[in-house]
C-alpha atoms as a PDB file:
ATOM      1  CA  UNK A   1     121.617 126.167  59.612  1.00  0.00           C
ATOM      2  CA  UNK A   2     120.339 124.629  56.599  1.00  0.00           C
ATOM      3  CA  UNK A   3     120.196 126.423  53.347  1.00  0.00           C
ATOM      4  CA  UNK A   4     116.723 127.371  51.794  1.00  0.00           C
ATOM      5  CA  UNK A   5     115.649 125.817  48.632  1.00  0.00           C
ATOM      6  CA  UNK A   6     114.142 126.763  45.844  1.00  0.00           C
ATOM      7  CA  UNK A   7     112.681 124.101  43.300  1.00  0.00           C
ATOM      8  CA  UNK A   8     111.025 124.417  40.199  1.00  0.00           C
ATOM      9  CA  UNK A   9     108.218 122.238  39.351  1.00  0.00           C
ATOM     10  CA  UNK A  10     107.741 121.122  36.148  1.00  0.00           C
ATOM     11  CA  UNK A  11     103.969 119.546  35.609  1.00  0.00           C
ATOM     12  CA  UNK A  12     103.481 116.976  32.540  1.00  0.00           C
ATOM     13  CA  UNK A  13     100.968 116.459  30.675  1.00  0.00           C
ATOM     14  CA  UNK A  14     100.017 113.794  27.417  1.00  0.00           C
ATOM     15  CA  UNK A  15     103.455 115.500  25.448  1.00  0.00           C
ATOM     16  CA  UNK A  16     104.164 118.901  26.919  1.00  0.00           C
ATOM     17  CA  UNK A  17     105.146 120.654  30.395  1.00  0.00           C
ATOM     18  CA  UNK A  18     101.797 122.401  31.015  1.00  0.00           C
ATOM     19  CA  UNK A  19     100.584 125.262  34.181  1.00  0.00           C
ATOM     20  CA  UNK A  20      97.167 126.061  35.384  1.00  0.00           C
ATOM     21  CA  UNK A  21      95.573 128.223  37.962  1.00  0.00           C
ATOM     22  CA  UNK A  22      93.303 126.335  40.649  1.00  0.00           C
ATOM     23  CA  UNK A  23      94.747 123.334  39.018  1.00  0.00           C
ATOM     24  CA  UNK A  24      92.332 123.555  36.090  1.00  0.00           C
ATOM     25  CA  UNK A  25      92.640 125.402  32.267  1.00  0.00           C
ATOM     26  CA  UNK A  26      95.788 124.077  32.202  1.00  0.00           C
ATOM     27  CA  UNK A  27      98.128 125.505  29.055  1.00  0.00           C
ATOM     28  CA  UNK A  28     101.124 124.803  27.289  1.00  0.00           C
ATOM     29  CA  UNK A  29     104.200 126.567  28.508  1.00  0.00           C
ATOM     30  CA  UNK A  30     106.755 124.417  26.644  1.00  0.00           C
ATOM     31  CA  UNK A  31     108.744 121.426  25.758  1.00  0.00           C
ATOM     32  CA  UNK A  32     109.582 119.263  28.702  1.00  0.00           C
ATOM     33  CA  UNK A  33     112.976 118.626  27.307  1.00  0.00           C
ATOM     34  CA  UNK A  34     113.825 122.596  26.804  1.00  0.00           C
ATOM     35  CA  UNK A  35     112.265 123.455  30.567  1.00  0.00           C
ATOM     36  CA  UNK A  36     114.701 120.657  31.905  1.00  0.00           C
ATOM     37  CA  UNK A  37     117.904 122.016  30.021  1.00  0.00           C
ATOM     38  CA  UNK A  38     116.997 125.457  31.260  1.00  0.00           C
ATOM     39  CA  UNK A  39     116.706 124.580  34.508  1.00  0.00           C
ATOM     40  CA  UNK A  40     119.835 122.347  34.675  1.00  0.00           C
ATOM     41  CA  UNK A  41     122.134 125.237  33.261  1.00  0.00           C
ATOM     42  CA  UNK A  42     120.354 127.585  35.882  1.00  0.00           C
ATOM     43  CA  UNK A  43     121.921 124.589  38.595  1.00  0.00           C
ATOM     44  CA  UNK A  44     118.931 124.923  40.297  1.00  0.00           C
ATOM     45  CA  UNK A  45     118.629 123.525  44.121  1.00  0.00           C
ATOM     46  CA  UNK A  46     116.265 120.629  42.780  1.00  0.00           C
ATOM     47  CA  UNK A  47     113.499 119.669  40.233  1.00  0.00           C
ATOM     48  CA  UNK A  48     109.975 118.165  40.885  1.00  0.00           C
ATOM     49  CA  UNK A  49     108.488 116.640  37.890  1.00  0.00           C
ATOM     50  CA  UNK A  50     104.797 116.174  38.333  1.00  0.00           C
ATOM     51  CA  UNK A  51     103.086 113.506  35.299  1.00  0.00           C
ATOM     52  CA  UNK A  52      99.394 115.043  36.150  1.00  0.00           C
ATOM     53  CA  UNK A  53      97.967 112.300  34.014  1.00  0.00           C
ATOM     54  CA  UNK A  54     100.037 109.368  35.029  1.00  0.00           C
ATOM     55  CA  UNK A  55      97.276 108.410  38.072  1.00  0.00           C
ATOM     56  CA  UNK A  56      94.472 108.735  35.695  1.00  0.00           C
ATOM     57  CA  UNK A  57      95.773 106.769  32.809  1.00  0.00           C
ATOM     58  CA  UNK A  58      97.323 104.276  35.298  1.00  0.00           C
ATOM     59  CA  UNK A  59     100.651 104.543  33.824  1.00  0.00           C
ATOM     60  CA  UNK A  60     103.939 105.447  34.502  1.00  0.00           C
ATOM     61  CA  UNK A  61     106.044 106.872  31.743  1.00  0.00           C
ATOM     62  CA  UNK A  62     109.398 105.338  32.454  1.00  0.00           C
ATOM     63  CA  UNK A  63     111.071 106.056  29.320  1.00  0.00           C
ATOM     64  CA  UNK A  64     110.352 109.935  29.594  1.00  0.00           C
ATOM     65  CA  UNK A  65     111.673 109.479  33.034  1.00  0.00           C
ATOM     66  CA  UNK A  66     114.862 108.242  31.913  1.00  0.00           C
ATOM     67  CA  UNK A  67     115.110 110.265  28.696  1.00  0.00           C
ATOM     68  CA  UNK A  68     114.905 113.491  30.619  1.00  0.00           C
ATOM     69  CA  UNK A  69     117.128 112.636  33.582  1.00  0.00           C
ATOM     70  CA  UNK A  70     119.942 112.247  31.045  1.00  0.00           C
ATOM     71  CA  UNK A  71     119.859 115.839  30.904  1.00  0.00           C
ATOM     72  CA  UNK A  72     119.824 116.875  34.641  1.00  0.00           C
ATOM     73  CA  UNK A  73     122.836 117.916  36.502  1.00  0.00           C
ATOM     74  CA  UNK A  74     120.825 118.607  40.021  1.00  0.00           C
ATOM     75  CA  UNK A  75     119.039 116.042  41.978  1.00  0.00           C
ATOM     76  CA  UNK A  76     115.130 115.187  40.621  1.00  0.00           C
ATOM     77  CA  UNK A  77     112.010 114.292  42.347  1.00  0.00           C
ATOM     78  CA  UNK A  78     109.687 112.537  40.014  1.00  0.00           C
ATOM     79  CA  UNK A  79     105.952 111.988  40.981  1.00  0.00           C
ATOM     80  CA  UNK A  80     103.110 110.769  38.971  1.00  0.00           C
ATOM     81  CA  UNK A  81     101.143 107.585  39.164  1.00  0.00           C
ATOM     82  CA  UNK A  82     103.206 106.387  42.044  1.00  0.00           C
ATOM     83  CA  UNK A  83     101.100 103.080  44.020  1.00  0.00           C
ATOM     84  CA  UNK A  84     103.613 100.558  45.085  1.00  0.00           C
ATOM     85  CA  UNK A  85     107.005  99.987  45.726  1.00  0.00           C
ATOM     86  CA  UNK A  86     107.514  98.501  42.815  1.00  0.00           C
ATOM     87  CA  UNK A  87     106.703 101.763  41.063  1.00  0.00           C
ATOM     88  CA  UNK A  88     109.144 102.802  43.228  1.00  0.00           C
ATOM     89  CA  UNK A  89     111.679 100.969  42.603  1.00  0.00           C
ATOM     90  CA  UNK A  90     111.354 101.810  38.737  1.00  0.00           C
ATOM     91  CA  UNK A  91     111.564 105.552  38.784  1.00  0.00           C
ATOM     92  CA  UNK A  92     114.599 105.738  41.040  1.00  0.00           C
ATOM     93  CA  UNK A  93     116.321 102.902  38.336  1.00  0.00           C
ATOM     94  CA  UNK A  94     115.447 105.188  35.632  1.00  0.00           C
ATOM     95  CA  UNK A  95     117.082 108.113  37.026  1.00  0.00           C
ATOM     96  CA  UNK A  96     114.893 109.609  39.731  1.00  0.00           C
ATOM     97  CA  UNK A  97     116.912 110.427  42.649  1.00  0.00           C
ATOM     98  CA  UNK A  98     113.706 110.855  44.898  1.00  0.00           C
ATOM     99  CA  UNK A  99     109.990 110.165  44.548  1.00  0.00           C
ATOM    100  CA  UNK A 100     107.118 112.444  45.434  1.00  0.00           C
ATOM    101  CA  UNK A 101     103.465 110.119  46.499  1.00  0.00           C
ATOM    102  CA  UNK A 102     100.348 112.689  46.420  1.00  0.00           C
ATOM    103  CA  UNK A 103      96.673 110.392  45.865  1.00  0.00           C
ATOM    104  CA  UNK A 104      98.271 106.595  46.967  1.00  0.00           C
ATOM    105  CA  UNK A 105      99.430 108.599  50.442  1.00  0.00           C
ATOM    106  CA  UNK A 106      96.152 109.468  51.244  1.00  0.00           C
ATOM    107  CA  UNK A 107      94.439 106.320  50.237  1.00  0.00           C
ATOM    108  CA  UNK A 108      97.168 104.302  51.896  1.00  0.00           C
ATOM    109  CA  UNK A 109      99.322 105.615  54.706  1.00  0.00           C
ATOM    110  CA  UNK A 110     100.544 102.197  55.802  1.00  0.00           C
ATOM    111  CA  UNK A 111     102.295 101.676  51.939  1.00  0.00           C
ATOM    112  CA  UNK A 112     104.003 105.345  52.864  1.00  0.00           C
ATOM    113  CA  UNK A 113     105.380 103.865  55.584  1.00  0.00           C
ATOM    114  CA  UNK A 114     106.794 100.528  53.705  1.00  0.00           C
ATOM    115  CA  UNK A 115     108.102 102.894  51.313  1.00  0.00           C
ATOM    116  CA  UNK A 116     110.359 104.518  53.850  1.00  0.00           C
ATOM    117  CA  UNK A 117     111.228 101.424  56.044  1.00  0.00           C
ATOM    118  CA  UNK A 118     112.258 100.465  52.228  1.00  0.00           C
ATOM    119  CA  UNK A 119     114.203 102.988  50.575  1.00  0.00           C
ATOM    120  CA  UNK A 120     114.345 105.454  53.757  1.00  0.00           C
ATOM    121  CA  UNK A 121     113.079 109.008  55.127  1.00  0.00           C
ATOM    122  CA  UNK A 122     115.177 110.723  52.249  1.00  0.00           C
ATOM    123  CA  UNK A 123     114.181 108.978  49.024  1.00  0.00           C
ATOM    124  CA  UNK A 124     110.059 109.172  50.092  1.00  0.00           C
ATOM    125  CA  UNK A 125     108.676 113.186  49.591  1.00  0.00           C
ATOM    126  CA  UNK A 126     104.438 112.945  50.748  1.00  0.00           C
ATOM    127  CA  UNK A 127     102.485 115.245  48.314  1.00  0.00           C
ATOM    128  CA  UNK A 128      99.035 116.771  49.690  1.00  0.00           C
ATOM    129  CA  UNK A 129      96.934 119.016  47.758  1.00  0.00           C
ATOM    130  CA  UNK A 130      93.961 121.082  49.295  1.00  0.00           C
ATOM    131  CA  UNK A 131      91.436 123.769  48.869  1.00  0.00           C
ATOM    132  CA  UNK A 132      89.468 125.218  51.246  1.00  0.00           C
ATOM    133  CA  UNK A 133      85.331 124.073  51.223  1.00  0.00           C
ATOM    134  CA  UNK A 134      82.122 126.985  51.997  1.00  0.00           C
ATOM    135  CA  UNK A 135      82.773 126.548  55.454  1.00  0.00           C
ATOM    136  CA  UNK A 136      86.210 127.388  55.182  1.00  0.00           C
ATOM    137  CA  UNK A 137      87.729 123.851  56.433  1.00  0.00           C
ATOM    138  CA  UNK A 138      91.238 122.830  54.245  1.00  0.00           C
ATOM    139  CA  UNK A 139      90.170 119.641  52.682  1.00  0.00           C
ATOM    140  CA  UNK A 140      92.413 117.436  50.630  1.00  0.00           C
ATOM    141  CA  UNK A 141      91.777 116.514  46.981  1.00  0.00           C
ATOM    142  CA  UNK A 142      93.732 113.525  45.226  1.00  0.00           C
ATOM    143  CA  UNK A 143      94.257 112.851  41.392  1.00  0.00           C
ATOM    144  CA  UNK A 144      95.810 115.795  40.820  1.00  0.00           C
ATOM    145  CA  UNK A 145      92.979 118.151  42.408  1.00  0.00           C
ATOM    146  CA  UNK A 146      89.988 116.198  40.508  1.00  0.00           C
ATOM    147  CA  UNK A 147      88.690 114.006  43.856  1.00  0.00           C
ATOM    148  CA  UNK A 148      86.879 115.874  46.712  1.00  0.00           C
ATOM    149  CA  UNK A 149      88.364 112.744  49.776  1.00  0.00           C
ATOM    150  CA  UNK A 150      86.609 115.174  52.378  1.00  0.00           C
ATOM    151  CA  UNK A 151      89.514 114.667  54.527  1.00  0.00           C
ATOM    152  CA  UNK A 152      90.299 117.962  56.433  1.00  0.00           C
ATOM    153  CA  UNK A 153      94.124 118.894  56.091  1.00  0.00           C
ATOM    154  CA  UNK A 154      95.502 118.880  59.550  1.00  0.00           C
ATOM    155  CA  UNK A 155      93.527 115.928  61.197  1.00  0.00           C
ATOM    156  CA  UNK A 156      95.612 114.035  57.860  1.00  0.00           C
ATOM    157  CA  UNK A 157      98.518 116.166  58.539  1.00  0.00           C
ATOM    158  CA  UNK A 158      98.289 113.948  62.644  1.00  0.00           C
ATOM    159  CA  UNK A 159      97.866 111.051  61.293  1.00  0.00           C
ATOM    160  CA  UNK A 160     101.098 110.869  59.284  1.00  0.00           C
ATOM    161  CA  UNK A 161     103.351 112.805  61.283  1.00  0.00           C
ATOM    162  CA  UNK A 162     104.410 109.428  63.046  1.00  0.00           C
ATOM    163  CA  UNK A 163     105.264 107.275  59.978  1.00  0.00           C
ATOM    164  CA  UNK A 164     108.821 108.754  59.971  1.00  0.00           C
ATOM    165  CA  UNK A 165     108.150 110.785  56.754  1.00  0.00           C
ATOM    166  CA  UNK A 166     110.761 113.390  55.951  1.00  0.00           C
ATOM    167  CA  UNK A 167     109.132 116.093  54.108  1.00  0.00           C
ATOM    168  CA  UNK A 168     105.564 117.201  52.378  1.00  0.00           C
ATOM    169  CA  UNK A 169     104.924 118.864  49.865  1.00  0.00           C
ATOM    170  CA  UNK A 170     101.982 121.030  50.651  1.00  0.00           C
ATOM    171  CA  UNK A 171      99.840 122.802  47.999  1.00  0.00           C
ATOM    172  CA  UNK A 172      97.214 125.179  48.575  1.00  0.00           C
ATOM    173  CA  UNK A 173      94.961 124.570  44.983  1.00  0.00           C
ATOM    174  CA  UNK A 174      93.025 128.367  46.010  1.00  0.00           C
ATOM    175  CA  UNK A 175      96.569 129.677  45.498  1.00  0.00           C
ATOM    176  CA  UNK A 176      97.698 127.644  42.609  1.00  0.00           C
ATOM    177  CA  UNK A 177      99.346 129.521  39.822  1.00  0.00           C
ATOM    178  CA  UNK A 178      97.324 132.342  41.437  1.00  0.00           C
ATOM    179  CA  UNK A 179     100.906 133.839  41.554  1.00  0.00           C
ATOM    180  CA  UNK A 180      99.649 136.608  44.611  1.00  0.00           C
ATOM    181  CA  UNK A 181     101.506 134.909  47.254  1.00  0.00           C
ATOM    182  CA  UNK A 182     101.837 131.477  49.542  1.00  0.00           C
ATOM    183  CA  UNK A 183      98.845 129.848  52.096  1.00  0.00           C
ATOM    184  CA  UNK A 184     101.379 131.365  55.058  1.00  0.00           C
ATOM    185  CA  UNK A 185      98.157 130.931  57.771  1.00  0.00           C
ATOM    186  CA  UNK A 186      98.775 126.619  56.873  1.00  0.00           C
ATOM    187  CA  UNK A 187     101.949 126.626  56.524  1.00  0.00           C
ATOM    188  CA  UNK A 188     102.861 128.316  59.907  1.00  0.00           C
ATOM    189  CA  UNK A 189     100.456 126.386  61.342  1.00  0.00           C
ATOM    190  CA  UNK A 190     101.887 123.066  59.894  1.00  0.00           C
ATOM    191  CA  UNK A 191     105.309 123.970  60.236  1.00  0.00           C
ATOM    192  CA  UNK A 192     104.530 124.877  63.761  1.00  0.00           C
ATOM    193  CA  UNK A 193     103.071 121.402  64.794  1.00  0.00           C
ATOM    194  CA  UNK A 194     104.674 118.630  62.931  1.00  0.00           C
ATOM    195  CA  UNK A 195     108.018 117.403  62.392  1.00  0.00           C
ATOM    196  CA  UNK A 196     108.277 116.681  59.189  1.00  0.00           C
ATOM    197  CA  UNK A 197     109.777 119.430  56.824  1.00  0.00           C
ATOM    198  CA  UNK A 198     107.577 121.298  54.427  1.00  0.00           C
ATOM    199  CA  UNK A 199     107.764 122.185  50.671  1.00  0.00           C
ATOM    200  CA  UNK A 200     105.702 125.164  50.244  1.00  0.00           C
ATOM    201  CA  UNK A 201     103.748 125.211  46.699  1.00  0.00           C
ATOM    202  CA  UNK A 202     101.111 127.316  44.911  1.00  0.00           C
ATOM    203  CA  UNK A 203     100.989 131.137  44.854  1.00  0.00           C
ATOM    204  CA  UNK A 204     104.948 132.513  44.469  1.00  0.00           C
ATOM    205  CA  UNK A 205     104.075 135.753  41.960  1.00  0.00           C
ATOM    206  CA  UNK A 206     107.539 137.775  42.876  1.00  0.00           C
ATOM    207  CA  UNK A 207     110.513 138.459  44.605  1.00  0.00           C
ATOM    208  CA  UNK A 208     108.888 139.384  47.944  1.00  0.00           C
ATOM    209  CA  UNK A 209     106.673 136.249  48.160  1.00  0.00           C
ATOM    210  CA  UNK A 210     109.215 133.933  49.022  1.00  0.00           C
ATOM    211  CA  UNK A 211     110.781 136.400  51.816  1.00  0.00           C
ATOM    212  CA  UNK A 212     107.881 136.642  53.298  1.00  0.00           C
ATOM    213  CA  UNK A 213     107.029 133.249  53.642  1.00  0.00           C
ATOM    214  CA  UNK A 214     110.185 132.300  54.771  1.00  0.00           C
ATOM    215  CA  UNK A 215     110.123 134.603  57.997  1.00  0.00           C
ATOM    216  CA  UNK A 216     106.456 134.222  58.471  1.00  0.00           C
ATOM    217  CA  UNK A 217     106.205 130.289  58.419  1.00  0.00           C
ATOM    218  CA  UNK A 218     110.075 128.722  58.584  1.00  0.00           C
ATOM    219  CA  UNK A 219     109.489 126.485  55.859  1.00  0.00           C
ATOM    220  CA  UNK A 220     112.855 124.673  54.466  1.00  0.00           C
ATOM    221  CA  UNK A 221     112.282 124.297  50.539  1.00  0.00           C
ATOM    222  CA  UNK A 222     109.382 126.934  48.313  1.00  0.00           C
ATOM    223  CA  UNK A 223     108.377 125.055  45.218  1.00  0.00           C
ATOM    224  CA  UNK A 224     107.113 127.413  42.284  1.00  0.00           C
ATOM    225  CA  UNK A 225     106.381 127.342  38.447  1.00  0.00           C
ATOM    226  CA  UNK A 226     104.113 129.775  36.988  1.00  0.00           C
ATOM    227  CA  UNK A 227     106.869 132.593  38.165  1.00  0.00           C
ATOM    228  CA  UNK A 228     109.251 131.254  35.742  1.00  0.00           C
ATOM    229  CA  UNK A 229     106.917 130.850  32.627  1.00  0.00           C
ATOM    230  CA  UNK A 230     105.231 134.283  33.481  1.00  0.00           C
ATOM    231  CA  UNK A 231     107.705 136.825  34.813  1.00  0.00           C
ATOM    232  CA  UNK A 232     111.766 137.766  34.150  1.00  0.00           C
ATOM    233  CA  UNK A 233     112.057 136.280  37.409  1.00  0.00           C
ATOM    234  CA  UNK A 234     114.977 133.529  37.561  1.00  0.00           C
ATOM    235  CA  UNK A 235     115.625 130.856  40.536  1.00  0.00           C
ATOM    236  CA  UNK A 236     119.147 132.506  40.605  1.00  0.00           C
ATOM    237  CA  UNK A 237     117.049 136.376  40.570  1.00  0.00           C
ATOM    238  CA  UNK A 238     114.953 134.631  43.483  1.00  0.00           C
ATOM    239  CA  UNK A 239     118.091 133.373  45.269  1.00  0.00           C
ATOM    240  CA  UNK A 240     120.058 136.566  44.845  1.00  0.00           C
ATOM    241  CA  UNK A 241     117.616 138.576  46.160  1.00  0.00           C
ATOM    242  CA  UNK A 242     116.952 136.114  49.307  1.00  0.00           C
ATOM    243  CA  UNK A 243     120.721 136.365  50.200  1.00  0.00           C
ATOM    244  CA  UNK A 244     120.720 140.411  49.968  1.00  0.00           C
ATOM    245  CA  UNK A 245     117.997 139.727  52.921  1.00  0.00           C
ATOM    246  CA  UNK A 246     120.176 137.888  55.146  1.00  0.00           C
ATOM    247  CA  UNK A 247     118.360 134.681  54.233  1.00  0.00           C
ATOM    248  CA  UNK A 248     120.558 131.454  53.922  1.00  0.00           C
ATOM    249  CA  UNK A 249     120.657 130.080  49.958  1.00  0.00           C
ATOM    250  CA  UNK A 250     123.172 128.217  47.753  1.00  0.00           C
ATOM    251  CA  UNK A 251     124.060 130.631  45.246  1.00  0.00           C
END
């Protein structure tokens, strides 16, 4: 059986790492540089670095890429910006060691599926946020949470289940830095009908959060942030705790 992960995510803005609720108010938590060292003594399972900017200003920061991969001991995924294989191709020369593709996957599933015919199922993480609307459908927003595509969630969620992508990195924006637990009603749900592994994101506020998500939905890998900047809580504390539950971690 494979071992749960846990993975920090690390979101970028302009100079600083930055958090939010809802993906908006976003505040300053930190250097970028410090939040990396930390992390890498901590030997965490994996990082996600998130550039929230990089797909508005149209530009992908490859020298912070490289400059803070310098300093990582465990493997990165670095999203942000990401439109062609080219970009591609860049980040994982710069130090990346996989990519994460959240507004060009849902404007282009056919490049998502270059991408992996490319570099392969490992190297290619899909990134989908969404929020539910009045009516209560899950509808996917793109540019980090700032473009309404009216797409509902699972009728996307079908059409890229057959590209051969690997894993997805779903984020509920309602519970986003919310920090009163995971979406576990989508996540069952998607874990239950597609094959691709999930990445549960948005809502982890303690200890008990990621248990509970982990028996109620069988995700592989829960992403989190805002328990880090905002509690004692640790990703070893997290992972200690997991194992006294009989739940499968590298400690």
């Amino acid at each position: 059986m494979n071992k749960i992960r846990i993975i920090p995510t690390v979101l970028y803005k302009e100079t600083n790492a930055i958090k939010g609720k809802n993906f908006q108010s976003w505040r300053i938590v930190g250097s970028l540089l410090q939040a990396i060292r930390l992390y890498s003594l901590r030997e965490v399972d994996e990082l996600i670095f998130l550039d929230v900017s990089a797909t508005k200003n149209k530009s992908i920061n490859y020298r912070l890429i490289d400059d803070f991969a310098d300093e990582c001991f465990m493997p990165v995924v670095v999203g942000g910006g990401i439109k062609n294989l080219n970009d591609i191709e860049n980040v994982l020369k710069v130090g990346a060691d996989r990519v994460c593709v959240n507004t060009a996957l849902v404007e282009d599933i056919n490049f998502i599926e270059k991408a992996i015919k490319v570099f392969g199922t490992q190297c290619i993480i899909g990134s989908i946020d969404y929020k539910k609307d009045k009516k209560g459908n899950n509808i996917i927003w793109k540019n980090s949470g700032q473009i309404n595509t009216k797409i509902e969630l699972f009728e996307f969620l079908n059409k890229i289940n057959d590209i051969g992508i690997g894993e997805i990195l779903l984020t509920s924006i309602d519970h986003d830095g919310v920090m009163s637990g995971y979406d576990n009603t989508v996540l069952k749900k998607a874990n239950r009908l597609f094959d691709f592994k999930l990445i549960a994101s948005g809502g982890a506020g303690c200890e008990e959060d990621f248990l509970k998500t982990i028996q109620l939905t069988g995700v592989s890998a829960l992403s989190c942030s805002s328990i880090f900047h905002f509690t004692e809580n640790t990703p070893f504390t997290i992972k200690n705790f997991l194992k006294t539950k009989n739940i499968n971690v590298r400690i």
